[in-house]
C-alpha atoms as a PDB file:
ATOM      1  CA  UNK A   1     -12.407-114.250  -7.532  1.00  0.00           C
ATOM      2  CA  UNK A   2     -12.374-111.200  -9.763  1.00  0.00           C
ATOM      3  CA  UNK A   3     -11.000-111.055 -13.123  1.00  0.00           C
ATOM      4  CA  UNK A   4     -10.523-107.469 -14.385  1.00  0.00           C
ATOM      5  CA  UNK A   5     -12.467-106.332 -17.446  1.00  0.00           C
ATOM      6  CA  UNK A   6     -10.225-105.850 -20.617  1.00  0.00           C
ATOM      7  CA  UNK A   7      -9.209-102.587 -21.332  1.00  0.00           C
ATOM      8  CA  UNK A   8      -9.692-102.714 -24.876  1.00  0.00           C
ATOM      9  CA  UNK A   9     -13.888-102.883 -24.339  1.00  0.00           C
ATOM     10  CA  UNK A  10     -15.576-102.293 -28.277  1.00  0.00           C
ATOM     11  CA  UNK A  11     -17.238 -99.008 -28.142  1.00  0.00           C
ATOM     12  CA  UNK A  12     -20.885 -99.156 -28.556  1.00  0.00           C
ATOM     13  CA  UNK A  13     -20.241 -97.174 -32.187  1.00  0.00           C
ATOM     14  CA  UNK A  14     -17.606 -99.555 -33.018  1.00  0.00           C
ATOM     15  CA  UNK A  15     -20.289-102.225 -32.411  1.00  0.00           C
ATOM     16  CA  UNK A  16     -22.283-103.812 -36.054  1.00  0.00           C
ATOM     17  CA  UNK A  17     -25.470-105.335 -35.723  1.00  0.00           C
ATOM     18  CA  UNK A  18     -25.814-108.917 -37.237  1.00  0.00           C
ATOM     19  CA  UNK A  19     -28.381-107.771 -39.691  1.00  0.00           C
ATOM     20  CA  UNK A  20     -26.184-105.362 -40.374  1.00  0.00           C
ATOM     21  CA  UNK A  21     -26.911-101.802 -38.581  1.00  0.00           C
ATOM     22  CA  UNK A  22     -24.867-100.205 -36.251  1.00  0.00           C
ATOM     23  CA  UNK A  23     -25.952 -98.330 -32.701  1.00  0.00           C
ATOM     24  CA  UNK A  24     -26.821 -94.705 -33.162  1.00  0.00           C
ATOM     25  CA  UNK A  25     -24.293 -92.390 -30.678  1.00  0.00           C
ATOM     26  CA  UNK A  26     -27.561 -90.989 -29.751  1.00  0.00           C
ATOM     27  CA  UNK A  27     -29.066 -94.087 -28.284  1.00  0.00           C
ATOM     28  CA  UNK A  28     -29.905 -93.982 -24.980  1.00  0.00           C
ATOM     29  CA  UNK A  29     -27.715 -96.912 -23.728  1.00  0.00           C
ATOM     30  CA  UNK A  30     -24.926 -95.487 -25.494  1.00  0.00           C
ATOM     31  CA  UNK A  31     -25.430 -91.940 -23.898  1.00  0.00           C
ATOM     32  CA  UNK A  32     -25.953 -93.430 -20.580  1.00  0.00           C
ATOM     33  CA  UNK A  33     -22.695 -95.728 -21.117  1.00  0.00           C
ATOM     34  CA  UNK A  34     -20.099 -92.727 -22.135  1.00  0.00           C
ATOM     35  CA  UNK A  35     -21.586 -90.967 -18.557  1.00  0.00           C
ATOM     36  CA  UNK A  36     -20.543 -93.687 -16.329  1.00  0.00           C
ATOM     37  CA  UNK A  37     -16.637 -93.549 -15.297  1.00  0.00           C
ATOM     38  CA  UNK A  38     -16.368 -97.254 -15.785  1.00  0.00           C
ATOM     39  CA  UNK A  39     -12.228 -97.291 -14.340  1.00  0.00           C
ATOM     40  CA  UNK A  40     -13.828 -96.412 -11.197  1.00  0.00           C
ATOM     41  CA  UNK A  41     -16.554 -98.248 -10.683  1.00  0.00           C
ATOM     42  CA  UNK A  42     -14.455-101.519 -11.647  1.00  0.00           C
ATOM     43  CA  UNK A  43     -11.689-100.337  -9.053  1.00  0.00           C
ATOM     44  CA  UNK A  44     -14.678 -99.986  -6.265  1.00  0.00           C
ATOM     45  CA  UNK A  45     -16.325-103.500  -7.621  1.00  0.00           C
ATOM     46  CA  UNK A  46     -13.282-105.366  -7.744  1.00  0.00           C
ATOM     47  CA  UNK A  47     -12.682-104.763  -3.854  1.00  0.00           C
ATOM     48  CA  UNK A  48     -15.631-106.858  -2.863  1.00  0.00           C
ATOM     49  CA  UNK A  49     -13.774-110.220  -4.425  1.00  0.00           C
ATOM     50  CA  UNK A  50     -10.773-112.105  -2.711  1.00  0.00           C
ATOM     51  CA  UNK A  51      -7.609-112.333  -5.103  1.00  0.00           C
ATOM     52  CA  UNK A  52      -8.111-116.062  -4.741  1.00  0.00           C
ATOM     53  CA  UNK A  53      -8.238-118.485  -7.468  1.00  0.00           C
ATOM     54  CA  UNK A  54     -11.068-120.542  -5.469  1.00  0.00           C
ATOM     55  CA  UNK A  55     -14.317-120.520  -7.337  1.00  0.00           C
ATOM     56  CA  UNK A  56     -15.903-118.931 -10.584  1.00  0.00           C
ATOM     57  CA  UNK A  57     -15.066-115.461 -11.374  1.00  0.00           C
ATOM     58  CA  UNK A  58     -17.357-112.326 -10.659  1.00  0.00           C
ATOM     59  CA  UNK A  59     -18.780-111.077 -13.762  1.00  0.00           C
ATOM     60  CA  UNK A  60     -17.819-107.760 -14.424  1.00  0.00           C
ATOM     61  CA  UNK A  61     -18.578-104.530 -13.352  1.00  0.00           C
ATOM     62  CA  UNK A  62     -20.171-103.792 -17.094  1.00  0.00           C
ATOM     63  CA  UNK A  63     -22.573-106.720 -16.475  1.00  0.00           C
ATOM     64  CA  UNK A  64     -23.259-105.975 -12.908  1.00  0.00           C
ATOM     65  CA  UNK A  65     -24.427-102.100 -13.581  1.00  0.00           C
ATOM     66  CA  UNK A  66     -25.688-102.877 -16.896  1.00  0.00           C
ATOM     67  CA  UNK A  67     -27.793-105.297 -15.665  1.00  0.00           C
ATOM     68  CA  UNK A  68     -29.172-103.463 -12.493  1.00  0.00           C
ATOM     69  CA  UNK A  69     -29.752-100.046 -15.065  1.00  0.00           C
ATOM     70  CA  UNK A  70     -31.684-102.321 -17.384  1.00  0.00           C
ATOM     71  CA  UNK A  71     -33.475-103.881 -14.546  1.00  0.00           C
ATOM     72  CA  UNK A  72     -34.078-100.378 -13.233  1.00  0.00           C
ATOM     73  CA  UNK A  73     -35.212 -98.805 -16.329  1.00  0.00           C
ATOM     74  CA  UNK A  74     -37.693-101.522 -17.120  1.00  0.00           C
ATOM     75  CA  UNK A  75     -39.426-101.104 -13.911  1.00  0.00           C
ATOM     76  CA  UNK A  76     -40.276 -97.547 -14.416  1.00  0.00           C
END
């Protein structure tokens, strides 16, 4: 089962910082995240799960990428 992410995703500039900062719009992850046609990839992603209601829902494709760019990046 795949629910769809919500269209109204905070920007990462939008985002404050508990301690009170805010993400630079030069950050990498921020750069990297305005490159990525996330529509897209969430169409492809969301074709791999049954329309079901059986079983926990996918995470999304912002988790699933973000996750595997992280994982990516740290290895290098």
């Amino acid at each position: 089962m795949h629910q769809k992410d919500d269209t109204q995703q905070l920007k990462f500039e939008d985002f404050y910082l508990p301690f009170g900062g805010r993400l630079r719009s030069d950050n990498r992850w921020v750069t990297l995240a305005k490159q990525i046609p996330w529509q897209q990839i969430e169409q492809k992603y969301s074709e791999n799960f049954s329309n079901n209601k059986a079983g926990c829902p996918a995470k999304s494709a912002h988790i699933a990428l973000g996750s595997l760019a992280k994982k990516t990046a740290s290895q290098q």
